[in-house]
PDB file of N, CA and C in Angstrom:
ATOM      1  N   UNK A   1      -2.415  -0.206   8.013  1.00  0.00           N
ATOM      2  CA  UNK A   1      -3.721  -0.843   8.121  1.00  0.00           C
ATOM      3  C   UNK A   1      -3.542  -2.315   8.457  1.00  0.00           C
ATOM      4  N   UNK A   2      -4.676  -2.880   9.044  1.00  0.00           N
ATOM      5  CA  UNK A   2      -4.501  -4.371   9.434  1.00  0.00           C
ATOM      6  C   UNK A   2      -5.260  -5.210   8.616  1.00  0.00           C
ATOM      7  N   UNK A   3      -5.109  -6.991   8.452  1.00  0.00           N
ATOM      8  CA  UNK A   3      -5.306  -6.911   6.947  1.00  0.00           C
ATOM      9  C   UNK A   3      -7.313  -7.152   6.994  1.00  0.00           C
ATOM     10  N   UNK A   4      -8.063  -7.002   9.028  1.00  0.00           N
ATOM     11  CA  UNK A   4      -9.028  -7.278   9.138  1.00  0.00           C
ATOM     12  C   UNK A   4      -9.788  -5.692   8.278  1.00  0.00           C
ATOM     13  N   UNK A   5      -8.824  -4.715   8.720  1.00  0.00           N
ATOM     14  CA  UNK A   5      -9.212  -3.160   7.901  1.00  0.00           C
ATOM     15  C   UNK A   5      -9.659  -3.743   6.609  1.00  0.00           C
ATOM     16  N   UNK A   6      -8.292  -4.090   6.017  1.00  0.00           N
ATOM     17  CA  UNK A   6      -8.021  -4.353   4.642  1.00  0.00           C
ATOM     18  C   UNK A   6      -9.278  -5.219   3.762  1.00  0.00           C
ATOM     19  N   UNK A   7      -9.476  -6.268   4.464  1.00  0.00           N
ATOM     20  CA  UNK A   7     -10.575  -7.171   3.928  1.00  0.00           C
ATOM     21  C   UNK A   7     -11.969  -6.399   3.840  1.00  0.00           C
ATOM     22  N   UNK A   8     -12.091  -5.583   4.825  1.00  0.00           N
ATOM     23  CA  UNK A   8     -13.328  -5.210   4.520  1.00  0.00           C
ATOM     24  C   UNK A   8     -14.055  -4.017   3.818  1.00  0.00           C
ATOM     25  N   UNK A   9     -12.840  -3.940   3.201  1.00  0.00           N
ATOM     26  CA  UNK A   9     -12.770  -2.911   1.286  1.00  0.00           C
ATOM     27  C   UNK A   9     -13.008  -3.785   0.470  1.00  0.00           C
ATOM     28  N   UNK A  10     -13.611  -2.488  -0.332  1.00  0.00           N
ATOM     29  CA  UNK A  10     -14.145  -3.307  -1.662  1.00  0.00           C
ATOM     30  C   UNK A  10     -12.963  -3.274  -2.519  1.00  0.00           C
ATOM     31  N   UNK A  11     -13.152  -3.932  -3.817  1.00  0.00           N
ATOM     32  CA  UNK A  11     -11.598  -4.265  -4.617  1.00  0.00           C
ATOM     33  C   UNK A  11     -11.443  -2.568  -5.242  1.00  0.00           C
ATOM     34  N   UNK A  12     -12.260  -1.709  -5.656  1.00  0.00           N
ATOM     35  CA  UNK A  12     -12.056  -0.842  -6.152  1.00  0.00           C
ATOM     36  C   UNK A  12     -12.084   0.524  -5.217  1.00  0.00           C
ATOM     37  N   UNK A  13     -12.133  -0.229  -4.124  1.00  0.00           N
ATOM     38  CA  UNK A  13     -11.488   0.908  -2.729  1.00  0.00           C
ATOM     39  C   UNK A  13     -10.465   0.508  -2.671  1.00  0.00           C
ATOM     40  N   UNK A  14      -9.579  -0.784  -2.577  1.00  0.00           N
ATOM     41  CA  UNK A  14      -8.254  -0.984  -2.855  1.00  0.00           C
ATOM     42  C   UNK A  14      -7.540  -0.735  -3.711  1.00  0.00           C
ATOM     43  N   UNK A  15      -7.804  -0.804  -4.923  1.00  0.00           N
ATOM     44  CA  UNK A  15      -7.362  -0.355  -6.069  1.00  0.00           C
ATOM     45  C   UNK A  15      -6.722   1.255  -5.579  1.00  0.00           C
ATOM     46  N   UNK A  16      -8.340   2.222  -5.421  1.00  0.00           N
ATOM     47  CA  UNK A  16      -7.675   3.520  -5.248  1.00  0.00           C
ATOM     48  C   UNK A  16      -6.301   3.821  -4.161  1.00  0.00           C
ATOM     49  N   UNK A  17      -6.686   3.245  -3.612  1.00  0.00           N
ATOM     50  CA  UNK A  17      -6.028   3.142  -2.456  1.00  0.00           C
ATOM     51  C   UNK A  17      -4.665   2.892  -2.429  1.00  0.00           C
ATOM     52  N   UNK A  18      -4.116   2.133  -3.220  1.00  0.00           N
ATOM     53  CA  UNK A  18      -2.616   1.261  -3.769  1.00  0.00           C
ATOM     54  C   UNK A  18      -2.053   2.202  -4.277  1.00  0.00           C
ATOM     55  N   UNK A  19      -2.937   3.126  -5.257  1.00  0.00           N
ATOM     56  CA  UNK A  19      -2.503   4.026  -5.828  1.00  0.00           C
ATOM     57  C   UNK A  19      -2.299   5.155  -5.065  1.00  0.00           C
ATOM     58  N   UNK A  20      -2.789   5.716  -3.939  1.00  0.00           N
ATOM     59  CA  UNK A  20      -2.562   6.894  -3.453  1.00  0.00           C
ATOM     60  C   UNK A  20      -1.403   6.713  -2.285  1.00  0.00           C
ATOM     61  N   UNK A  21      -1.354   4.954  -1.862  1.00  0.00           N
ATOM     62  CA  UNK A  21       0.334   4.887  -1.178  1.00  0.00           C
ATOM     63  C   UNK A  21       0.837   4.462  -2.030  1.00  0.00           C
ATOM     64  N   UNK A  22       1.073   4.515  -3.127  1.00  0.00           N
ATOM     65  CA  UNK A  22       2.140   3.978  -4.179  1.00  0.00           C
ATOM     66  C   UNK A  22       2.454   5.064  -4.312  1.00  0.00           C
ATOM     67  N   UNK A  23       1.691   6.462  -4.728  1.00  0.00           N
ATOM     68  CA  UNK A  23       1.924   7.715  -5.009  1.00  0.00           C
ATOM     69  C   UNK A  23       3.066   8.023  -3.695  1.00  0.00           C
ATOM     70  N   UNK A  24       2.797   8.326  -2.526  1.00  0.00           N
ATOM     71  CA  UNK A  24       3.140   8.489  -1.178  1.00  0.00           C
ATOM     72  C   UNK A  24       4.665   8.313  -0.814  1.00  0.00           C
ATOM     73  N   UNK A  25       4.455   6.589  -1.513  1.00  0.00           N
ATOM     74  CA  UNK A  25       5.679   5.641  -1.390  1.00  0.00           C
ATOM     75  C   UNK A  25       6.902   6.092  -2.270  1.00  0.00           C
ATOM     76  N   UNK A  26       6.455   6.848  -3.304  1.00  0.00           N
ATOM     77  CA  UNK A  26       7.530   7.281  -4.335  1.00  0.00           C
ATOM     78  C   UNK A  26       8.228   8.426  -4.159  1.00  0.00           C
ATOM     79  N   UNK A  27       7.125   9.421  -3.461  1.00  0.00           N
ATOM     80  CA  UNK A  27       7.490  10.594  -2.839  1.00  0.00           C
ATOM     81  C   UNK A  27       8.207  10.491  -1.501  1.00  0.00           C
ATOM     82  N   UNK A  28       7.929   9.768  -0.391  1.00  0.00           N
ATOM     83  CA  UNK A  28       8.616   9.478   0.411  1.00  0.00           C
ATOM     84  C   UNK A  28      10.453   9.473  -0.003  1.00  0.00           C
ATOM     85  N   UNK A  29      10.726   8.109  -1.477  1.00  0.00           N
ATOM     86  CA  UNK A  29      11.847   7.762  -1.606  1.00  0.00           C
ATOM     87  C   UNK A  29      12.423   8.639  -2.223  1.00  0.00           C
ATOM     88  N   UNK A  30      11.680  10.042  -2.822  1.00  0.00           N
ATOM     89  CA  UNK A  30      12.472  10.868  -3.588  1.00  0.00           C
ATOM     90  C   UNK A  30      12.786  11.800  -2.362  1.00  0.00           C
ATOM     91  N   UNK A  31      12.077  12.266  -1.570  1.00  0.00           N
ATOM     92  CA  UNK A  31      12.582  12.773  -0.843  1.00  0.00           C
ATOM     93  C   UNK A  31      13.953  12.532   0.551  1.00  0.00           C
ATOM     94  N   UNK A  32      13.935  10.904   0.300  1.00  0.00           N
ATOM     95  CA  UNK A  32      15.085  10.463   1.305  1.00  0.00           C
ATOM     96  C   UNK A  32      16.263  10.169   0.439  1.00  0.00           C
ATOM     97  N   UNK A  33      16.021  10.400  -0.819  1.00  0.00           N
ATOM     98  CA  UNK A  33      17.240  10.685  -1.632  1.00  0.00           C
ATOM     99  C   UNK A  33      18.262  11.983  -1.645  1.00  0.00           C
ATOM    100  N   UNK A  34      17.013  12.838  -1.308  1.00  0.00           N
ATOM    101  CA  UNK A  34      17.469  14.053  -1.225  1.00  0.00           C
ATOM    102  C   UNK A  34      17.957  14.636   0.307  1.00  0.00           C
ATOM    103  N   UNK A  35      17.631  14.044   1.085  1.00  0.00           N
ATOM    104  CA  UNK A  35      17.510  14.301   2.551  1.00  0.00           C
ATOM    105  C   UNK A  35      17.443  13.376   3.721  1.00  0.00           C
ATOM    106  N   UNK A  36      17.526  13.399   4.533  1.00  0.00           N
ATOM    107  CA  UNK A  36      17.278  11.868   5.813  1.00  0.00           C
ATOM    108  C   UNK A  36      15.603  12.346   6.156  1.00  0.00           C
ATOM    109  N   UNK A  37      15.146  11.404   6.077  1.00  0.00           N
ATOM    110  CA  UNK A  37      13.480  11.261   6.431  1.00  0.00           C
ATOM    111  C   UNK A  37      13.703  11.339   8.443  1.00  0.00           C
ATOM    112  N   UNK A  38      12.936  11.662   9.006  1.00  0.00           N
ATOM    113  CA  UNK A  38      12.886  12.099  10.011  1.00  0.00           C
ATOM    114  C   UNK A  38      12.391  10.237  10.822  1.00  0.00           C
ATOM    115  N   UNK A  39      11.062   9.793   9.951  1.00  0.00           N
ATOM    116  CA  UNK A  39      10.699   8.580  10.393  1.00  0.00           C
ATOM    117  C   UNK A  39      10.971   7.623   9.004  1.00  0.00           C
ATOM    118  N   UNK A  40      12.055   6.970   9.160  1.00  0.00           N
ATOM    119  CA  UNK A  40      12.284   6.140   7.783  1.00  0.00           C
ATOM    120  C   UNK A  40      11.612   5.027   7.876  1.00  0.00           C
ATOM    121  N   UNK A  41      11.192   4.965   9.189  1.00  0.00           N
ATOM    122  CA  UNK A  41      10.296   3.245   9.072  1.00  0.00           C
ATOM    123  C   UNK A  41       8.741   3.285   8.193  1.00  0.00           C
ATOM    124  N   UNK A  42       8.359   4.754   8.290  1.00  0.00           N
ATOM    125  CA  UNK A  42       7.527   4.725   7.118  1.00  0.00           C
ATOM    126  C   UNK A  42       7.293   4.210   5.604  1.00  0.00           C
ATOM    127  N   UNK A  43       8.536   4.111   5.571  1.00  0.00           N
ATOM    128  CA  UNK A  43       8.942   3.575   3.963  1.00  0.00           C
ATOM    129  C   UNK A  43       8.582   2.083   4.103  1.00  0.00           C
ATOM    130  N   UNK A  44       9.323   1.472   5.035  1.00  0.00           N
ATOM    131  CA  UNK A  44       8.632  -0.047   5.131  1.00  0.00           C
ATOM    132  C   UNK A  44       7.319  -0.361   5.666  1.00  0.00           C
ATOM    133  N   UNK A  45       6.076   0.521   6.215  1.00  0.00           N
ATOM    134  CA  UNK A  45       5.259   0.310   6.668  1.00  0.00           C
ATOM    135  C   UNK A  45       4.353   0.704   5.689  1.00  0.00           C
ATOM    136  N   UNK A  46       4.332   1.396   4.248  1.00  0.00           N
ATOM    137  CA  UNK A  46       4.240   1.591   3.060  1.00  0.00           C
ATOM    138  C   UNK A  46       3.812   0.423   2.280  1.00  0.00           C
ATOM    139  N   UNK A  47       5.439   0.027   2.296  1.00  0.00           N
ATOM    140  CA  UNK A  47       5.858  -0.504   1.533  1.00  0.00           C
ATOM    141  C   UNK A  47       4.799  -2.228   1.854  1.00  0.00           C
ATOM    142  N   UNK A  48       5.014  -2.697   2.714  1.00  0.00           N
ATOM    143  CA  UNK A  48       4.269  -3.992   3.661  1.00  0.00           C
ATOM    144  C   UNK A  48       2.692  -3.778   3.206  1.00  0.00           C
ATOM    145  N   UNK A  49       2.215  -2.538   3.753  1.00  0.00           N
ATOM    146  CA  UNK A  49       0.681  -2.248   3.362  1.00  0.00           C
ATOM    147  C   UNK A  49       0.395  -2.634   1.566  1.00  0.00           C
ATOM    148  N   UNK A  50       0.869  -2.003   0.947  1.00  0.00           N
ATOM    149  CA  UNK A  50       0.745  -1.611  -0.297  1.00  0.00           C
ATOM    150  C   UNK A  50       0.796  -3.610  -0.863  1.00  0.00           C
ATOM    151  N   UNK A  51       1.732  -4.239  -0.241  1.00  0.00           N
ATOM    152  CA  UNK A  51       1.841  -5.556  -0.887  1.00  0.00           C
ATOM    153  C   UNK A  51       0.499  -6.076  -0.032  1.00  0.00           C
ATOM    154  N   UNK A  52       0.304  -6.414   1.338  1.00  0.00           N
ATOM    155  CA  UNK A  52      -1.185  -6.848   1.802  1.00  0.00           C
ATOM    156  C   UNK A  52      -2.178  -6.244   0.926  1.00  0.00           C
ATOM    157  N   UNK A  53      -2.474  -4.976   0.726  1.00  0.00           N
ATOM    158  CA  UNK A  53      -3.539  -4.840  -0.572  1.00  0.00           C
ATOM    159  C   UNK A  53      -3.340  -5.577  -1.417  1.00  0.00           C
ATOM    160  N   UNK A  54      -2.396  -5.690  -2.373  1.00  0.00           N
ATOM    161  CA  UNK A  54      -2.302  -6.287  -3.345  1.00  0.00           C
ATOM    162  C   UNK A  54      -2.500  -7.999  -3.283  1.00  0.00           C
ATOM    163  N   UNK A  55      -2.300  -8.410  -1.956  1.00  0.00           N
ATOM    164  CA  UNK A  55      -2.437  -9.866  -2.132  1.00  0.00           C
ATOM    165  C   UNK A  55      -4.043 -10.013  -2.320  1.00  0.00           C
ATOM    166  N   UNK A  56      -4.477  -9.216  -1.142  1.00  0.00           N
ATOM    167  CA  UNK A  56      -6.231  -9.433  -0.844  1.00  0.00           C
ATOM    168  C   UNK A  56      -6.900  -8.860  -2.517  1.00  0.00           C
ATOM    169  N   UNK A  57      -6.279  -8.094  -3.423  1.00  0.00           N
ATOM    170  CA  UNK A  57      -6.872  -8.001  -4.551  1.00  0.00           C
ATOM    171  C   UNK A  57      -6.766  -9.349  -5.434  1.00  0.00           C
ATOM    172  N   UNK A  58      -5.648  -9.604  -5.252  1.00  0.00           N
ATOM    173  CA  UNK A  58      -5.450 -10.778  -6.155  1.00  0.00           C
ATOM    174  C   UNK A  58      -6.307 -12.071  -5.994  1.00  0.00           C
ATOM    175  N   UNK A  59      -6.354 -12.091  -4.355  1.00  0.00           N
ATOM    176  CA  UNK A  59      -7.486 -13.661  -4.052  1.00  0.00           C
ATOM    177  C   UNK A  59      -8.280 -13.432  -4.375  1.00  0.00           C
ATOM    178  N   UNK A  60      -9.447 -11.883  -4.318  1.00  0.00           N
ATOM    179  CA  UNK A  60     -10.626 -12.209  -4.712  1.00  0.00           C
ATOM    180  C   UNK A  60     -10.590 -12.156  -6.155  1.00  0.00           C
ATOM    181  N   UNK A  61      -9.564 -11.725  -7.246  1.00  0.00           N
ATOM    182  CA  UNK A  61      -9.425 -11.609  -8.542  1.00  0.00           C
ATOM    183  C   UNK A  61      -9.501 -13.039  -8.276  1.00  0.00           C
ATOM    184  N   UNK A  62      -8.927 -13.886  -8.254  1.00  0.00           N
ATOM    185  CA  UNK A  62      -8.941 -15.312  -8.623  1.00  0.00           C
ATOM    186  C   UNK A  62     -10.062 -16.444  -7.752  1.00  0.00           C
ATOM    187  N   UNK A  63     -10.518 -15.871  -6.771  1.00  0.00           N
ATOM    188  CA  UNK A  63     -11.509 -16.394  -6.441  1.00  0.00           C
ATOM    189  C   UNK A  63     -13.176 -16.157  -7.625  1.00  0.00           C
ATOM    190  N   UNK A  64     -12.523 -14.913  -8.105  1.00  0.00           N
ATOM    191  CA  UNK A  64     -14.213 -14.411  -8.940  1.00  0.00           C
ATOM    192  C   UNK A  64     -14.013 -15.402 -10.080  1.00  0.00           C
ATOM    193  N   UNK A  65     -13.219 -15.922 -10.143  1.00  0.00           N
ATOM    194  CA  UNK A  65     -13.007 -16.543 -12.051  1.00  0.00           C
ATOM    195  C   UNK A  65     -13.707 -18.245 -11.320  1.00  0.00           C
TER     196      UNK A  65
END
């Protein structure tokens, strides 16, 4: 996602959201433990997304206070 996508979620569409590629992200790494992932750049394109959510949660967390 791009972070113009990203911004224009609400915090508790992000929230879910973190959680269902965090979920993704874990499964991904258990499975390239076990095996070679076919597209491994997924793991970092995961991984990148999942932190841009998390920043855009955090500004407006600290913008609301």
């Amino acid at each position: 996602m791009k972070m113009k996508e990203i911004r224009e979620l609400s915090v508790n569409d992000l929230d879910g959201r973190v959680k269902d590629l965090a979920e993704e992200y874990f499964k991904l790494r258990f499975q390239h433990g076990i095996r070679p992932l076919e597209n491994t750049a997924r793991l970092k394109q995961l991984k990148k997304t999942i932190a841009r959510m998390k920043t855009v949660i955090a500004q407006r967390r600290l913008a609301a206070d």
